[in-house]
Protein backbone atom coordinates (compact mmCIF):
# COMPACT_ATOMS: atom_id res chain seq x y z
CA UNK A 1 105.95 136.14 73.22
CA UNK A 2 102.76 136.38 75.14
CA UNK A 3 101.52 136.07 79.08
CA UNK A 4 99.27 133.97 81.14
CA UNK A 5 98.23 133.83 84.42
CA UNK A 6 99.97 131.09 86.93
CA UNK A 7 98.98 130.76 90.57
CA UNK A 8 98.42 134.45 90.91
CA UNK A 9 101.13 135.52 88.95
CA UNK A 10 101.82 136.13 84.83
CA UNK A 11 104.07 133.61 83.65
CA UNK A 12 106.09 134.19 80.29
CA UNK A 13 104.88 132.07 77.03
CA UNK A 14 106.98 131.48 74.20
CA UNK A 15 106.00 129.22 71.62
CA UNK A 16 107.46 126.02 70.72
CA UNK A 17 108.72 123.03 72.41
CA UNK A 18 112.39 124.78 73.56
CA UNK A 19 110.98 127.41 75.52
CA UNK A 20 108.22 125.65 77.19
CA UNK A 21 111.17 124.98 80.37
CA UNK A 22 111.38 128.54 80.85
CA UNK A 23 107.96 128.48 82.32
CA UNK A 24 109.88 126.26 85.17
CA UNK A 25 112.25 129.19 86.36
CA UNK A 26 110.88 132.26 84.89
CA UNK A 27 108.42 133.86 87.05
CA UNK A 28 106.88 137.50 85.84
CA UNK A 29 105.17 139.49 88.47
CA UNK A 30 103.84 143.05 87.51
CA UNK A 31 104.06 144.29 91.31
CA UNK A 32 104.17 147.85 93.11
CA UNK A 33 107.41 147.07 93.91
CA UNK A 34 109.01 150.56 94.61
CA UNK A 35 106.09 152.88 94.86
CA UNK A 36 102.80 153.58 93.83
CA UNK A 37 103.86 155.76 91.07
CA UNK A 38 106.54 153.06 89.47
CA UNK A 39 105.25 149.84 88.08
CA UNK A 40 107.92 147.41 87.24
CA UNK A 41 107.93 143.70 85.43
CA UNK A 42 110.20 141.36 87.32
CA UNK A 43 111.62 137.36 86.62
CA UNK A 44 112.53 135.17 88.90
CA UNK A 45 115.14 132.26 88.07
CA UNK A 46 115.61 129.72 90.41
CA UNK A 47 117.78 127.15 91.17
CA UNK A 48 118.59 124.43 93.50
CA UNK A 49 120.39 126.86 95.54
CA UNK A 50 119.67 130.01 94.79
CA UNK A 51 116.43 132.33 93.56
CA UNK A 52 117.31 135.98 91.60
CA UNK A 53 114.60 138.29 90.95
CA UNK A 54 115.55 140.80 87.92
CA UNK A 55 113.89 143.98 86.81
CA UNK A 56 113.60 145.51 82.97
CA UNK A 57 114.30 148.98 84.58
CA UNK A 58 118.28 149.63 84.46
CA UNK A 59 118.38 145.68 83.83
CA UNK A 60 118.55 145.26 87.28
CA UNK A 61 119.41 142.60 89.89
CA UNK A 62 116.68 143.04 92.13
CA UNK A 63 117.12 140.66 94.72
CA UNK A 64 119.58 137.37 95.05
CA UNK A 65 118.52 134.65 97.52
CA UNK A 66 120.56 132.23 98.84
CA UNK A 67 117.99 129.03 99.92
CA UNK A 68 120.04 127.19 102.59
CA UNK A 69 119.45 129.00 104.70
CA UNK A 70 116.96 131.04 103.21
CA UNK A 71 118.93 135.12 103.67
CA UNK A 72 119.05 137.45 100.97
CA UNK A 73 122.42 138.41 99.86
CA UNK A 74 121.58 142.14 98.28
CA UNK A 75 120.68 145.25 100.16
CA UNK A 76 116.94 145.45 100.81
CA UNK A 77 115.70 148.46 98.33
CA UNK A 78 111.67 147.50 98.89
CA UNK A 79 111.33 150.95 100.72
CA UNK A 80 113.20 152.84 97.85
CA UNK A 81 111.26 154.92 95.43
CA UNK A 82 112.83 155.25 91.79
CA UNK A 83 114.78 158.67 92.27
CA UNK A 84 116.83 156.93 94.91
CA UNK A 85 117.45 153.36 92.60
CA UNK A 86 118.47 155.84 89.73
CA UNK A 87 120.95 157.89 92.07
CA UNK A 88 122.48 154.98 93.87
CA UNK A 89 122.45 152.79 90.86
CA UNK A 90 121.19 149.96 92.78
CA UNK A 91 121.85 147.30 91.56
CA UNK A 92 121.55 148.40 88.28
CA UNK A 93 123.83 147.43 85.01
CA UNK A 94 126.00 150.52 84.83
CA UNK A 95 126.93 152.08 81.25
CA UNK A 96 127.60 153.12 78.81
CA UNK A 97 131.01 154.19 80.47
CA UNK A 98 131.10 152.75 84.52
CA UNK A 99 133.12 155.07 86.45
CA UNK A 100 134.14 158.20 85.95
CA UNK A 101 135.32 159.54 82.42
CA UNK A 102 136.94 162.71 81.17
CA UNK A 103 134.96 164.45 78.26
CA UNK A 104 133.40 167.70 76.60
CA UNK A 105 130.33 169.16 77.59
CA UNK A 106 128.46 168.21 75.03
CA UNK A 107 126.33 171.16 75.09
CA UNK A 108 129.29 173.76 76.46
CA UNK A 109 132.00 172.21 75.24
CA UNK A 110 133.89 172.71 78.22
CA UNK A 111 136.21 170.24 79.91
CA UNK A 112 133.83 167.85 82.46
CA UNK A 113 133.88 164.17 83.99
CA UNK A 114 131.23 161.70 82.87
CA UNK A 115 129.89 159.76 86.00
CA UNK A 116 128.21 156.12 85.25
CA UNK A 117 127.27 157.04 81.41
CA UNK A 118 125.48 161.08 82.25
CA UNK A 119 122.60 161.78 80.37
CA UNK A 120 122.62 158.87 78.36
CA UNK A 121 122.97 156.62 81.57
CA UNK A 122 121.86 152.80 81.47
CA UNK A 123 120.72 152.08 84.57
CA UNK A 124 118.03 154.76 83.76
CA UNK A 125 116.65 152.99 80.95
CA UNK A 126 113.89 150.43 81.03
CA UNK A 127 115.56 147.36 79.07
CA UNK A 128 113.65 145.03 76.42
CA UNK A 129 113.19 141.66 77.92
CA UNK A 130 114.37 139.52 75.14
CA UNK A 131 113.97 135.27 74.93
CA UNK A 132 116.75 132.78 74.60
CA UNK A 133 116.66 128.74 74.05
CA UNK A 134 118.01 128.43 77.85
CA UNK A 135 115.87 127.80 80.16
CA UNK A 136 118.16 129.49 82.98
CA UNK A 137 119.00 132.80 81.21
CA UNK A 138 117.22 135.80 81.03
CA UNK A 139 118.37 138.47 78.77
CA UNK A 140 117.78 142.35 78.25
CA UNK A 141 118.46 144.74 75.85
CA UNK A 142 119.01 148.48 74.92
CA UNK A 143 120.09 150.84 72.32
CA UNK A 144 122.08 154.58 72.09
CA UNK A 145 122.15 156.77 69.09
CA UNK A 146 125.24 157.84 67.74
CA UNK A 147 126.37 161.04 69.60
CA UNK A 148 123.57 160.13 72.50
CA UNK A 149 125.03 161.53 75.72
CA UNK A 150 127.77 162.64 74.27
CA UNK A 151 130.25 159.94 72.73
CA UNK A 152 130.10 158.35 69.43
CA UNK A 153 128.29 155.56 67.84
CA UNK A 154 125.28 153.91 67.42
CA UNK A 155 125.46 151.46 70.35
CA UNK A 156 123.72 147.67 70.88
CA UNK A 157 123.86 146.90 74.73
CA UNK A 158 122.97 143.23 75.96
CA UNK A 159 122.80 141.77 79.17
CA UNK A 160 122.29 138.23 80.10
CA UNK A 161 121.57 136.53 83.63
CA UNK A 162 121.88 132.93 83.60
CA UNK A 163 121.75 131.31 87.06
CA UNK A 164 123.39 127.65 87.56
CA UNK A 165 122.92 125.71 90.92
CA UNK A 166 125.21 128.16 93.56
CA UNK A 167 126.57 131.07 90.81
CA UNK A 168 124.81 133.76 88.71
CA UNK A 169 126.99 134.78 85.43
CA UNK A 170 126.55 137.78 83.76
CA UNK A 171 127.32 138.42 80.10
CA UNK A 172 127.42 142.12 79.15
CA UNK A 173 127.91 142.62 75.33
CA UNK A 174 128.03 145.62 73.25
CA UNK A 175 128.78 146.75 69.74
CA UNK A 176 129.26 149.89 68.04
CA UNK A 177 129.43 151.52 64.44
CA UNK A 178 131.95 154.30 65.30
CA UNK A 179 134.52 154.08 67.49
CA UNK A 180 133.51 154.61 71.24
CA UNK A 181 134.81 154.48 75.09
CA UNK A 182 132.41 151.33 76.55
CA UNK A 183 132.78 150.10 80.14
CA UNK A 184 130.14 148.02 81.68
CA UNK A 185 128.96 146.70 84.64
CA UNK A 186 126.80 145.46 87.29
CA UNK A 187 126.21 147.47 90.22
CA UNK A 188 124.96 145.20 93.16
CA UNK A 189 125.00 146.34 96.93
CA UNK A 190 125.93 143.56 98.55
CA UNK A 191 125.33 142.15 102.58
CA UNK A 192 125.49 138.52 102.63
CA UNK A 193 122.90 138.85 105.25
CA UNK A 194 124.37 141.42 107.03
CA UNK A 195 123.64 144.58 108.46
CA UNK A 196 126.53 146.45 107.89
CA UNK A 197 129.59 146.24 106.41
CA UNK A 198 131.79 145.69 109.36
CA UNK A 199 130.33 141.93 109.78
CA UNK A 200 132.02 141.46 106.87
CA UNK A 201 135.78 140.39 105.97
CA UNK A 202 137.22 141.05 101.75
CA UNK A 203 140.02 139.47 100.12
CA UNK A 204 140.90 141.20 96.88
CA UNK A 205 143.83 139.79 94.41
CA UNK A 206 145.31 143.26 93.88
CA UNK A 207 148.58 144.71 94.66
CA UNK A 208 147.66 148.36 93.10
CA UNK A 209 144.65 150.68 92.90
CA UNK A 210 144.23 153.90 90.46
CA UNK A 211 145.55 157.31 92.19
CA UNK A 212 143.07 159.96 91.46
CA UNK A 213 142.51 163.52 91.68
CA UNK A 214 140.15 165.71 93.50
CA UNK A 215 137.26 164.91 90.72
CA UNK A 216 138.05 161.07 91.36
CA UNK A 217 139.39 160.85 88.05
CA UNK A 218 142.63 158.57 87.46
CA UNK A 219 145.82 160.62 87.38
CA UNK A 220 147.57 157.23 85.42
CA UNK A 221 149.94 156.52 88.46
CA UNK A 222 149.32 153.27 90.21
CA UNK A 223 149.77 152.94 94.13
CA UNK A 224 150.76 149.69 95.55
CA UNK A 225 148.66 148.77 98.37
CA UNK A 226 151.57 146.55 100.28
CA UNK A 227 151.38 148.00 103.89
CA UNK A 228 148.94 150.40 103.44
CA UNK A 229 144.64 150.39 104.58
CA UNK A 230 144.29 149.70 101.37
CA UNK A 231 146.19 146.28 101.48
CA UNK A 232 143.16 143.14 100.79
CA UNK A 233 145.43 140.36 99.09
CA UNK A 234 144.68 138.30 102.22
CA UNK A 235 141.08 138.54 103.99
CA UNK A 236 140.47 141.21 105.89
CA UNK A 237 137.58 142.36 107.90
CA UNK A 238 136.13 145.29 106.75
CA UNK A 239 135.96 146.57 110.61
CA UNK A 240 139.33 147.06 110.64
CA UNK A 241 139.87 149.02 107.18
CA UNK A 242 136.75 151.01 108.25
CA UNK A 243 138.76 152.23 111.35
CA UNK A 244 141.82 153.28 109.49
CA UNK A 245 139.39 154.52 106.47
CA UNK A 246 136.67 156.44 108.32
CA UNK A 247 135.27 157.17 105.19
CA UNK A 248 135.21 153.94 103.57
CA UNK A 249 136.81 152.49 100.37
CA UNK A 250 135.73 153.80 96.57
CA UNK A 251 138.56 152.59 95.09
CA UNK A 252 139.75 150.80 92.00
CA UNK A 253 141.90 147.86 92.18
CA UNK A 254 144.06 147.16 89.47
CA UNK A 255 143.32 143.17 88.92
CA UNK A 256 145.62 139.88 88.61
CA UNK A 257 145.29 138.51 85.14
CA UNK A 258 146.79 137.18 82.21
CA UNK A 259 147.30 140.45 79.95
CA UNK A 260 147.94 138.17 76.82
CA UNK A 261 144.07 136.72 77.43
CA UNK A 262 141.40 139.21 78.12
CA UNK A 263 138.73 136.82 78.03
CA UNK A 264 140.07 134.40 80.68
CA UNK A 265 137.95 134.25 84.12
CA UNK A 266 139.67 135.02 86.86
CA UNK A 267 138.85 134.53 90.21
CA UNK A 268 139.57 138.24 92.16
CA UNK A 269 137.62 138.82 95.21
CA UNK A 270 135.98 136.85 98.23
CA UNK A 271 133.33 138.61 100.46
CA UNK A 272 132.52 136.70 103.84
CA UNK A 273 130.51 136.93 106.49
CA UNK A 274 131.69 134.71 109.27
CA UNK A 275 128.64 134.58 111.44
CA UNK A 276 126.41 133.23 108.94
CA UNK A 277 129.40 131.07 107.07
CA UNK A 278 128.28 132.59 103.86
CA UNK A 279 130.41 133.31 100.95
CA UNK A 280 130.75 135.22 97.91
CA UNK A 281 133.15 134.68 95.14
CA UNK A 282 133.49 136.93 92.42
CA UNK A 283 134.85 136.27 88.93
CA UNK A 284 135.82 138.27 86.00
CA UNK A 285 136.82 138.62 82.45
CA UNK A 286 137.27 142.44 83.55
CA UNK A 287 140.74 143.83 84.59
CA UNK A 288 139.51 146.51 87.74
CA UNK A 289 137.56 146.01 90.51
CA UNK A 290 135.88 149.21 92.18
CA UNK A 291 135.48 148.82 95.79
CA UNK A 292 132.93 150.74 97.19
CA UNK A 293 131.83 150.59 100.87
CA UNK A 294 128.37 152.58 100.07
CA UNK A 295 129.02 155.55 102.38
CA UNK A 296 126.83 157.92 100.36
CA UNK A 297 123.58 155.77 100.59
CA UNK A 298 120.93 157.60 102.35
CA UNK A 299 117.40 157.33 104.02
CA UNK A 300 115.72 155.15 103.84
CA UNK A 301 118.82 153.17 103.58
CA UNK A 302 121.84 153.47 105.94
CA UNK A 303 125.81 154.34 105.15
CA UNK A 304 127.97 151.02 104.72
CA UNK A 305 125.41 148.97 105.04
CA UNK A 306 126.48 147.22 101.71
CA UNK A 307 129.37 147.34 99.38
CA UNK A 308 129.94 147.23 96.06
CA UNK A 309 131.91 144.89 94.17
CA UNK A 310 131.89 146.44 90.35
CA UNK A 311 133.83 144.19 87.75
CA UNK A 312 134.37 146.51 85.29
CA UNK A 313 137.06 148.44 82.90
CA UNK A 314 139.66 151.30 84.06
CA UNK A 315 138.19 154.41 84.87
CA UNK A 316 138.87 157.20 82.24
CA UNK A 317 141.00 154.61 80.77
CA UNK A 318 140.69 155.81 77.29
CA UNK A 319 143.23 158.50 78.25
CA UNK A 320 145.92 156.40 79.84
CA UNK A 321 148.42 154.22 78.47
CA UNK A 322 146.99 151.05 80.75
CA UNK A 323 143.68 151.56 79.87
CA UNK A 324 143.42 152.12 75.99
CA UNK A 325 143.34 148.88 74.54
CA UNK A 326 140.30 147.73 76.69
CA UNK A 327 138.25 150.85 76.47
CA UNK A 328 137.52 151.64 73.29
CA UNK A 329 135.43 149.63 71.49
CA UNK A 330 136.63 149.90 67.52
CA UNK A 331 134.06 150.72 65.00
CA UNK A 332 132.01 147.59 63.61
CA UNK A 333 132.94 145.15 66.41
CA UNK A 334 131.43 143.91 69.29
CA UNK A 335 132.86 142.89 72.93
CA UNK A 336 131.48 140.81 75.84
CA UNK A 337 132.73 140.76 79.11
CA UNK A 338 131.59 137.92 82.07
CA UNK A 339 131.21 138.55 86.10
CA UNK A 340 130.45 135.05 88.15
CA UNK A 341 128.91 135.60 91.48
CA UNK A 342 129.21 132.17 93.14
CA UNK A 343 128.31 130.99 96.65
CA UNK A 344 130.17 129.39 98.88
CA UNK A 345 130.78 127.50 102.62
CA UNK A 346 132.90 129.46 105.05
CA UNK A 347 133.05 128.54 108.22
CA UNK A 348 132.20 130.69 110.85
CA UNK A 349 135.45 130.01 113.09
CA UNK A 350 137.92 130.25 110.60
């Protein structure tokens, strides 16, 4: 793989005649993009529809532009400096257990929870930019050493963004060589052009989320969400759970699937914004969705100014009965799971 200049910019090179079409939707700028102190390399992929710029740092969905009309759909992080992208994960690939998780010390040995992989975290690592023989897909990867950051294995960690005309899949893979908890997942801020999270409405095909204890841990009851502020099986706008849930949603929602087929996609949330008739649909192979209204972000950034839609595994789901079989990764195997983010029309009087 090499570089060369184009227009300004440094364009990625591969050699042969199947890689020469990446040059038309790859774009690599090496920009002061977060501070003076943290240079980054970034790709572009464009579309007919849409334009995502990626960063090697946490694998990380940068930016995500929707062209007609031309309004980014992510929360602006241009201002933030790398201490704040690490803390708030932004939109960062999240891993190697999402979520919270129940462990050992692994230096006291005392009881503790795990929060988005510890020390060993993903979304702090700066990811190997790897070629593929599509011209749409840009792919990362990383690597943990068996015991690193506390759980077992040495670990193989893939991501791939491929953009199509109005949707943005991501394929997140990893293997293992001794059994190990694995959860991954993307952790975009979304706004759909707005400024907060109350110009927004959510539909989300649940009808359960996760109980959990003081440390935000599951307890292994589900709640149903019939009747309750928690309650998004038909759209709601986020104003009004806001005002019943002053302090916003984090919360996991068990998903509708097919329990027989783990690797079906399922359609299981829809973000709008009405004013702009914008609209995000979100896909998954995974079977929780963690809802997070972003009340903790802070300066530069504001409180609920985005939310979080993570596609991911069960939280601490290696110790519950519900959450066992999907994760732990088995020794010697290897396990993808898929998130779609596809835009859509909604009208803004509906």
């Amino acid at each position: 793989m090499g570089f060369r200049k184009v227009s300004g910019h440094l364009a990625i090179t591969f050699p042969g005649r199947h890689h020469q079409a990446i040059l038309t939707c790859c774009i690599v700028r090496i920009v002061d993009t977060i501070s003076t102190a943290f240079m980054t390399t970034t790709i572009t992929l464009e579309s007919h529809s849409l334009a995502v710029t990626l960063s090697r740092h946490g694998a990380r969905l940068v930016q995500l532009i929707a062209k007609r009309p031309n309004s980014e759909l992510l929360l602006d992080t241009s201002c933030s400096d790398r201490a704040l992208i690490d803390q708030c994960c932004l939109g960062s690939t999240v891993g190697p257990y999402a979520g919270r998780l129940r462990q050992a010390d692994p230096i006291t040995g005392l009881p503790s929870v795990m929060l988005h992989g510890g020390s060993a975290a993903l979304h702090r690592a700066d990811w190997a930019l790897t070629h593929t023989h599509q011209p749409h897909t840009a792919c990362y990867t990383t690597a943990l050493k068996h015991n690193e950051g506390g759980l077992p294995g040495d670990r193989q960690f893939s991501v791939a963004y491929t953009l199509s005309n109005n949707s943005l899949t991501i394929d997140l893979t990893a293997s293992t060589t001794h059994s190990t908890p694995i959860n991954l997942t993307n952790h975009a801020y979304f706004t759909l052009g707005a400024k907060s999270v109350r110009e927004l409405s959510l539909t989300v095909r649940a009808h359960s989320v996760l109980a959990t204890d003081d440390a935000q841990c599951p307890t292994g009851e589900l709640l149903p969400v019939a009747a309750t502020a928690l309650d998004l099986i038909g759209s709601r706008p986020l104003a009004d759970v806001l005002v019943q849930l002053p302090n916003g949603l984090d919360h996991s929602y068990v998903l509708e699937s097919d329990s027989s087929n783990t690797e079906r996609l399922n359609e299981v949330a829809v973000l709008n914004n009405m004013a702009t008739g914008m609209s995000l649909s979100i896909a998954t192979t995974q079977p929780c969705l963690q809802v997070y209204t972003a009340a903790q972000l802070t300066a530069p950034l504001q409180p609920f100014s985005a939310i979080c839609l993570e596609a991911q595994g069960f939280p601490d789901g290696p110790h519950h009965s519900w959450g066992k079989h999907t994760s732990v990764l088995p020794a010697g195997q290897t396990r993808s799971q898929r998130i779609v983010y596809r835009m859509m029309d909604c009208s803004p009087n509906q």
